[in-house]
Protein backbone atom coordinates (compact mmCIF):
# COMPACT_ATOMS: atom_id res chain seq x y z
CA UNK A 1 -28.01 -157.56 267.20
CA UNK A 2 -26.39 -154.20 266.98
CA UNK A 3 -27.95 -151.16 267.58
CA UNK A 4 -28.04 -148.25 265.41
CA UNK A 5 -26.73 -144.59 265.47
CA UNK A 6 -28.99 -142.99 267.54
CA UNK A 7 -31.31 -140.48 266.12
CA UNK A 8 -29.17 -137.33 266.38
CA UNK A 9 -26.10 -138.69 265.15
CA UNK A 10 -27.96 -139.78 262.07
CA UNK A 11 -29.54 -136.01 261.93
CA UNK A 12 -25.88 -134.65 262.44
CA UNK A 13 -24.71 -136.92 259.11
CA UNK A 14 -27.57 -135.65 256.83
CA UNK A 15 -26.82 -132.22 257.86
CA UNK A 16 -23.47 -132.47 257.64
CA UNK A 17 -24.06 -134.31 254.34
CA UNK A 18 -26.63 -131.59 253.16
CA UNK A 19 -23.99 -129.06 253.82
CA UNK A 20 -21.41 -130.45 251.53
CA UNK A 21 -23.51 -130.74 249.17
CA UNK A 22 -24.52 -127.36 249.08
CA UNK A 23 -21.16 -126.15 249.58
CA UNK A 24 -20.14 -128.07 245.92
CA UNK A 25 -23.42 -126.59 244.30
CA UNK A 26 -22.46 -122.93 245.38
CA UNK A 27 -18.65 -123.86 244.23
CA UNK A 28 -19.78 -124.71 240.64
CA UNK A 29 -22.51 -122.31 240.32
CA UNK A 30 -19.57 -119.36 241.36
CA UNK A 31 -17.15 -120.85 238.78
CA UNK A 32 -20.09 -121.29 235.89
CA UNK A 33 -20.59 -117.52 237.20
CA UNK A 34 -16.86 -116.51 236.91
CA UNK A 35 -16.82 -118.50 233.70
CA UNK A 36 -19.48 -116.45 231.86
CA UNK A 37 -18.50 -113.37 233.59
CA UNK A 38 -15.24 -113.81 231.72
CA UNK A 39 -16.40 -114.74 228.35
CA UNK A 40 -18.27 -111.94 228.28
CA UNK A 41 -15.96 -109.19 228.96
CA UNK A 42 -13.73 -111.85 226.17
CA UNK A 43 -16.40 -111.00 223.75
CA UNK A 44 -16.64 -107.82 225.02
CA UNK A 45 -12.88 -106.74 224.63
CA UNK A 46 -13.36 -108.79 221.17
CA UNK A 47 -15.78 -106.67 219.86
CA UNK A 48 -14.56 -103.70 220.65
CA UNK A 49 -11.27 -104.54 219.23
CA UNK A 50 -13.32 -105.50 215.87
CA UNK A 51 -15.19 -102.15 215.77
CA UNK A 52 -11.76 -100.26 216.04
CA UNK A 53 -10.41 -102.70 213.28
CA UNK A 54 -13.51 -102.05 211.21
CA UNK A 55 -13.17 -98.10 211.71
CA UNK A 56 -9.72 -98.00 210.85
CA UNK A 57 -10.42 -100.16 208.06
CA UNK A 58 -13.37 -97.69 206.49
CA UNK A 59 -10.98 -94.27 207.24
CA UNK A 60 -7.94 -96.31 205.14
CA UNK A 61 -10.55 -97.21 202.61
CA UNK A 62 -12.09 -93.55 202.53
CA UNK A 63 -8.54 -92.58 202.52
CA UNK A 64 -7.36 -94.03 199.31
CA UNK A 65 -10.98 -93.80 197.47
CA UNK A 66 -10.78 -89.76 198.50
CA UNK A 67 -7.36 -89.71 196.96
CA UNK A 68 -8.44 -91.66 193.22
CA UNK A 69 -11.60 -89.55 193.43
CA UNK A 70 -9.58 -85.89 193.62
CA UNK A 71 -7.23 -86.80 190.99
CA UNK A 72 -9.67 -88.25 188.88
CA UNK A 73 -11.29 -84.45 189.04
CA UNK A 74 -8.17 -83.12 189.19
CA UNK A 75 -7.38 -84.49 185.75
CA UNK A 76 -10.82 -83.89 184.09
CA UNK A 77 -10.55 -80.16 185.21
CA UNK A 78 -6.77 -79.55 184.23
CA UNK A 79 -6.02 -82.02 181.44
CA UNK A 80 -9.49 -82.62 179.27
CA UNK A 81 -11.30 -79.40 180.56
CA UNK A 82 -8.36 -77.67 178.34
CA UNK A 83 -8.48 -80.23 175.51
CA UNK A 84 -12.20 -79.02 174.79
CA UNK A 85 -11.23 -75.41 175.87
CA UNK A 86 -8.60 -75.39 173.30
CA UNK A 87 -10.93 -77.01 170.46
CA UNK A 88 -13.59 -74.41 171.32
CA UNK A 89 -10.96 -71.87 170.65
CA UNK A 90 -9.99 -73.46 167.32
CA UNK A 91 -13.54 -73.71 165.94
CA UNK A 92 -14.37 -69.89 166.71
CA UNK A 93 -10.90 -68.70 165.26
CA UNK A 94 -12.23 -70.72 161.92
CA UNK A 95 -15.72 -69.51 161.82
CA UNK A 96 -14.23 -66.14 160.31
CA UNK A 97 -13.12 -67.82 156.92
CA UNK A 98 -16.23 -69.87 156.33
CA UNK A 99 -19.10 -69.50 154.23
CA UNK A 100 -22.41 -68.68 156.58
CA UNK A 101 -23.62 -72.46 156.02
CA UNK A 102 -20.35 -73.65 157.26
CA UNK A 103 -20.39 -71.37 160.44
CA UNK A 104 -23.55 -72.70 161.11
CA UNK A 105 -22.01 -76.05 161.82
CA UNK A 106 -19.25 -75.02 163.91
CA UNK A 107 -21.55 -72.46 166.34
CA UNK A 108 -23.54 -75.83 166.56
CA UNK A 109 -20.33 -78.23 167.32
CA UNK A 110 -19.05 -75.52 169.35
CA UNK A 111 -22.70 -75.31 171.51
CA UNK A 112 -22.20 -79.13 171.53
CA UNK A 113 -18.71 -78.52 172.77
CA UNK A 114 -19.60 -75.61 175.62
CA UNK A 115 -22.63 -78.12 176.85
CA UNK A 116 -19.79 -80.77 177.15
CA UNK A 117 -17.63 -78.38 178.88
CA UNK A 118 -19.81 -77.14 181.58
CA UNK A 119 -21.19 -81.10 181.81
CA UNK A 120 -17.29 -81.91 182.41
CA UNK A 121 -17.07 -79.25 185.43
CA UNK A 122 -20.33 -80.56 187.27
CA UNK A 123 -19.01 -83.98 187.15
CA UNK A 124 -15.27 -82.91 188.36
CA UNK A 125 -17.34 -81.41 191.24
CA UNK A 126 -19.58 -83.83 192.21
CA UNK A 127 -16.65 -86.22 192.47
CA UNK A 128 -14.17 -83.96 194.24
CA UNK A 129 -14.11 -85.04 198.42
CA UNK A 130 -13.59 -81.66 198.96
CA UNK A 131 -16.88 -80.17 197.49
CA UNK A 132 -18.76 -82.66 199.48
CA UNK A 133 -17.13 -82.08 202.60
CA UNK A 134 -17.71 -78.47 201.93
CA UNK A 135 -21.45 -79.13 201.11
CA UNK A 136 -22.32 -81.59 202.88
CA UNK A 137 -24.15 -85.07 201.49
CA UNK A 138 -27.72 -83.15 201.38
CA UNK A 139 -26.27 -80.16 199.49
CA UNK A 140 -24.28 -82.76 197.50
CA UNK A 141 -27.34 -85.11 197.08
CA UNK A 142 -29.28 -81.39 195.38
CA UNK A 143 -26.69 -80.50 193.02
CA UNK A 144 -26.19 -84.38 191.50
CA UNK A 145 -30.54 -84.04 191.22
CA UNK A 146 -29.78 -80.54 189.78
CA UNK A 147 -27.47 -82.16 187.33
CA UNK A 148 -29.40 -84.88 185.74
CA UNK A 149 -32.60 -82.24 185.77
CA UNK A 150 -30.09 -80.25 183.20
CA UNK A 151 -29.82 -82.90 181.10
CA UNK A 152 -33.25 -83.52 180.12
CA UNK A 153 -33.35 -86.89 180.32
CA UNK A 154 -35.87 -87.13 183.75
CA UNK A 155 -37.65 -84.75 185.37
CA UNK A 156 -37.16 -84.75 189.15
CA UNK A 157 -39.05 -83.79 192.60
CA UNK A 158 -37.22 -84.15 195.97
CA UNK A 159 -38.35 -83.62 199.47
CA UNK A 160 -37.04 -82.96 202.94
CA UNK A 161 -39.02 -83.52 206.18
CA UNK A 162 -37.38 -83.15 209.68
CA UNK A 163 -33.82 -81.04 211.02
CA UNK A 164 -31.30 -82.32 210.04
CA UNK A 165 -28.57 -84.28 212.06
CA UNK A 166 -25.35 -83.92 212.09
CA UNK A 167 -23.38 -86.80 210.56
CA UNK A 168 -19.45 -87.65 210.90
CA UNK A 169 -17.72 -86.39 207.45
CA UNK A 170 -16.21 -89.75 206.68
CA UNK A 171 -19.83 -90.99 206.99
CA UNK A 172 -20.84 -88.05 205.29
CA UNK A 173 -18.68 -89.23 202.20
CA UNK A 174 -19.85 -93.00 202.48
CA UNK A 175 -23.90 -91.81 202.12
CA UNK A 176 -23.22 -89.30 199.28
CA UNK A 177 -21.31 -92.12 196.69
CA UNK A 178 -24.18 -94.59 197.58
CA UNK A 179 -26.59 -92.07 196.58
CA UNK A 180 -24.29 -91.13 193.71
CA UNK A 181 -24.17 -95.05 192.65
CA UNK A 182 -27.87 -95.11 192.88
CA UNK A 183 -28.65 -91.93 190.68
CA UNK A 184 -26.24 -93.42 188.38
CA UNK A 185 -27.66 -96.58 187.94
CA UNK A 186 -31.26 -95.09 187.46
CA UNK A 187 -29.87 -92.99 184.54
CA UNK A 188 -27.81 -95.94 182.51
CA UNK A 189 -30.22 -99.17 183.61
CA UNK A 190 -34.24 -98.21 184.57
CA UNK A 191 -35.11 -96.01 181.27
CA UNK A 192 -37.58 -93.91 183.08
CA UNK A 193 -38.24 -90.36 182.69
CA UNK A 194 -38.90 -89.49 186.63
CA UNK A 195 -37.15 -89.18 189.31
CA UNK A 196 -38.24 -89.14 193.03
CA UNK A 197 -36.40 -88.48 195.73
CA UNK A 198 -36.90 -88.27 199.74
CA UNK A 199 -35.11 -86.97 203.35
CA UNK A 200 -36.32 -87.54 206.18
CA UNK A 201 -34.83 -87.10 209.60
CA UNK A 202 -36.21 -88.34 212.73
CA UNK A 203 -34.26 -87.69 215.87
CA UNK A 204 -30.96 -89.29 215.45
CA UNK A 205 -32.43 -90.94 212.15
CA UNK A 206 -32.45 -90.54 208.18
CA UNK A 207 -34.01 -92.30 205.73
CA UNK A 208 -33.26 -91.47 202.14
CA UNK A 209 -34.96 -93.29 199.78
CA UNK A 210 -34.87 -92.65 195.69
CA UNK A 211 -37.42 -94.32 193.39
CA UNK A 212 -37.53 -94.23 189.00
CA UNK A 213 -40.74 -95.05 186.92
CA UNK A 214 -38.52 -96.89 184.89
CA UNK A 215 -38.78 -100.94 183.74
CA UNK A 216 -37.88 -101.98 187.14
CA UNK A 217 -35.53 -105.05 188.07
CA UNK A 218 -35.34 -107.37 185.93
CA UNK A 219 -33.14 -109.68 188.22
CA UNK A 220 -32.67 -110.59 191.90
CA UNK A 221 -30.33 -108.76 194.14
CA UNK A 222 -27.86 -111.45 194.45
CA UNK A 223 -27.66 -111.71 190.00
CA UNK A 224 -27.14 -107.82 190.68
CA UNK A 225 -24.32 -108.18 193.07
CA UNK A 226 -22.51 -111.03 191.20
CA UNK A 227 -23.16 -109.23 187.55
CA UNK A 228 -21.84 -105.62 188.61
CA UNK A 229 -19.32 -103.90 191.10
CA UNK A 230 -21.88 -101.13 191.81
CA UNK A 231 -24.42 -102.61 193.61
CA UNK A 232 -22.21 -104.43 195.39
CA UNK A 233 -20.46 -101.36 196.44
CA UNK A 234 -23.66 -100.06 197.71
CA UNK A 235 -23.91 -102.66 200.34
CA UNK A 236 -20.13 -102.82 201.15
CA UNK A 237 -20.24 -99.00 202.10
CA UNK A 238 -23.92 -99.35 203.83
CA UNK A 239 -22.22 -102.05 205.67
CA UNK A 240 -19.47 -99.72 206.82
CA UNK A 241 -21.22 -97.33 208.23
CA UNK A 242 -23.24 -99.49 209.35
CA UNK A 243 -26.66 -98.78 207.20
CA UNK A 244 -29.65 -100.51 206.10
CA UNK A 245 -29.96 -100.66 202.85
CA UNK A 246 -32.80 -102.08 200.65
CA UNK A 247 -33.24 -102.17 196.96
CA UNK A 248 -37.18 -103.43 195.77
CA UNK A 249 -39.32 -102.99 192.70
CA UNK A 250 -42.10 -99.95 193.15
CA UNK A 251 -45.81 -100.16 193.52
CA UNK A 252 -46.49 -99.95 190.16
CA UNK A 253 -43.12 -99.49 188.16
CA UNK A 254 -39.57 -98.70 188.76
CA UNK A 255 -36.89 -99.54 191.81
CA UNK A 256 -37.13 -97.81 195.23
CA UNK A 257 -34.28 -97.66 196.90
CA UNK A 258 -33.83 -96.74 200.87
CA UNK A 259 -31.24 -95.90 202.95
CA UNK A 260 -31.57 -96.21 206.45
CA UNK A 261 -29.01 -94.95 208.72
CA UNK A 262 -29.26 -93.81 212.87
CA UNK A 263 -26.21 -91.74 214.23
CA UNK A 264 -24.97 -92.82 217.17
CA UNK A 265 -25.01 -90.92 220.46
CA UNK A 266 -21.60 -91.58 220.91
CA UNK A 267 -20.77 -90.27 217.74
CA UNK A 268 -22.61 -86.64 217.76
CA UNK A 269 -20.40 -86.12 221.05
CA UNK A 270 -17.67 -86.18 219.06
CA UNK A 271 -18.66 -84.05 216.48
């Protein structure tokens, strides 16, 4: 019969086995590890290439809208500023060869006119990039409130808690026409009367949040987005900045809408 391996030979093959074994698990743990390591600076070097994309994207898009936007006021102010300057003229040079009742009618149309006139100027200003960069969003965000309070058609309170941050212009721009879109929407769509508006900065953080005591919505965000272009260009541009945006009824009446937006370290050392 014949004999086995004696005891330490068959103590020298486990270890030796044991060894290899160990050897293979450390070889495919270090290329799982290698593996990873790599997709992650892949999805690293792929994010970062998105995020320049994305930036470059929002300073074209800024770009063009900042262009349409000043000669949009550019045309109001030069072309039918002096249409209505012109007609204002004309009705005062007729007022001297009409009958009292008659002049009545013209000061009146030419009030109507004047009201029209000055209307035309805060609009060619509130649009204008280069008012806003000038003012700033907060300043901007005051004189658009200050605007519909002239018109009668709401009354308006706004508030401001915190110091404020300082904010990249082109980001600047992107928070002012969402606020812009928002006002506007509250004076064609909620037929309220009030208007409520809100700042608040917290460290590196605002939160701006507008709400109406008017009928409230009447549909669900995604029938907004798909009916209109406006809301839909709220989120776009929240999205671009990036910002959180939300858009839900009040506590008793009306829409409440909040935008919440941190600046980045990053981006306050370039500034």
């Amino acid at each position: 019969m014949q004999e086995g391996l004696p005891f330490s030979e068959v103590e020298l093959i486990l270890f030796g086995s044991t060894v290899i074994i160990l050897l293979l698990a450390g070889l495919i743990i270090f290329s799982l590890f290698i593996h990873q390591k790599r997709k992650y600076r892949y999805l690293q070097d792929k994010s970062q290439l998105k995020n320049n994309f994305d930036r470059e994207l929002l300073r074209s898009q800024l770009e063009i809208q900042s262009q349409a936007f000043e000669s949009i006021s550019r045309e109001l102010h030069d072309n039918v500023g002096t249409l209505i300057s012109i007609a204002i003229v004309h009705l005062q040079s007729l007022e001297v060869t009409l009958q009292e009742a008659e002049k009545n009618t013209v000061r009146a149309a030419d009030g109507l006119l004047s009201e029209a006139m000055g209307t035309l100027r805060d609009i060619s200003k509130s649009i204008h990039p280069e008012n806003i960069s000038r003012l700033g969003w907060q300043d901007s965000f005051i004189a658009e409130l200050d605007r519909i309070c002239k018109t009668k058609l709401f009354t308006v309170a706004h508030s401001i808690e915190g110091d404020p941050i300082d904010i990249e212009l082109d980001k600047q721009v992107i928070i002012f026409r969402i606020i812009q879109e928002t006002l506007n929407n509250i004076v064609k769509h909620s037929n309220g009367s009030h208007i409520d508006a809100r700042i608040c900065f917290s460290d590196r953080h605002v939160v701006i949040t507008i709400a109406d005591d008017g009928r409230g919505l009447n549909r669900t965000l995604i029938e907004l987005m798909e009916s209109g272009s406006g809301v839909r260009n709220m989120f776009a541009r929240a999205a671009m900045l990036p910002a959180v945006l939300t858009i839900k009824p009040g506590n008793t009446s009306g829409t409440v809408v909040e935008l919440s937006y941190h600046e980045p370290a990053m981006e306050l050392q370039k500034i």
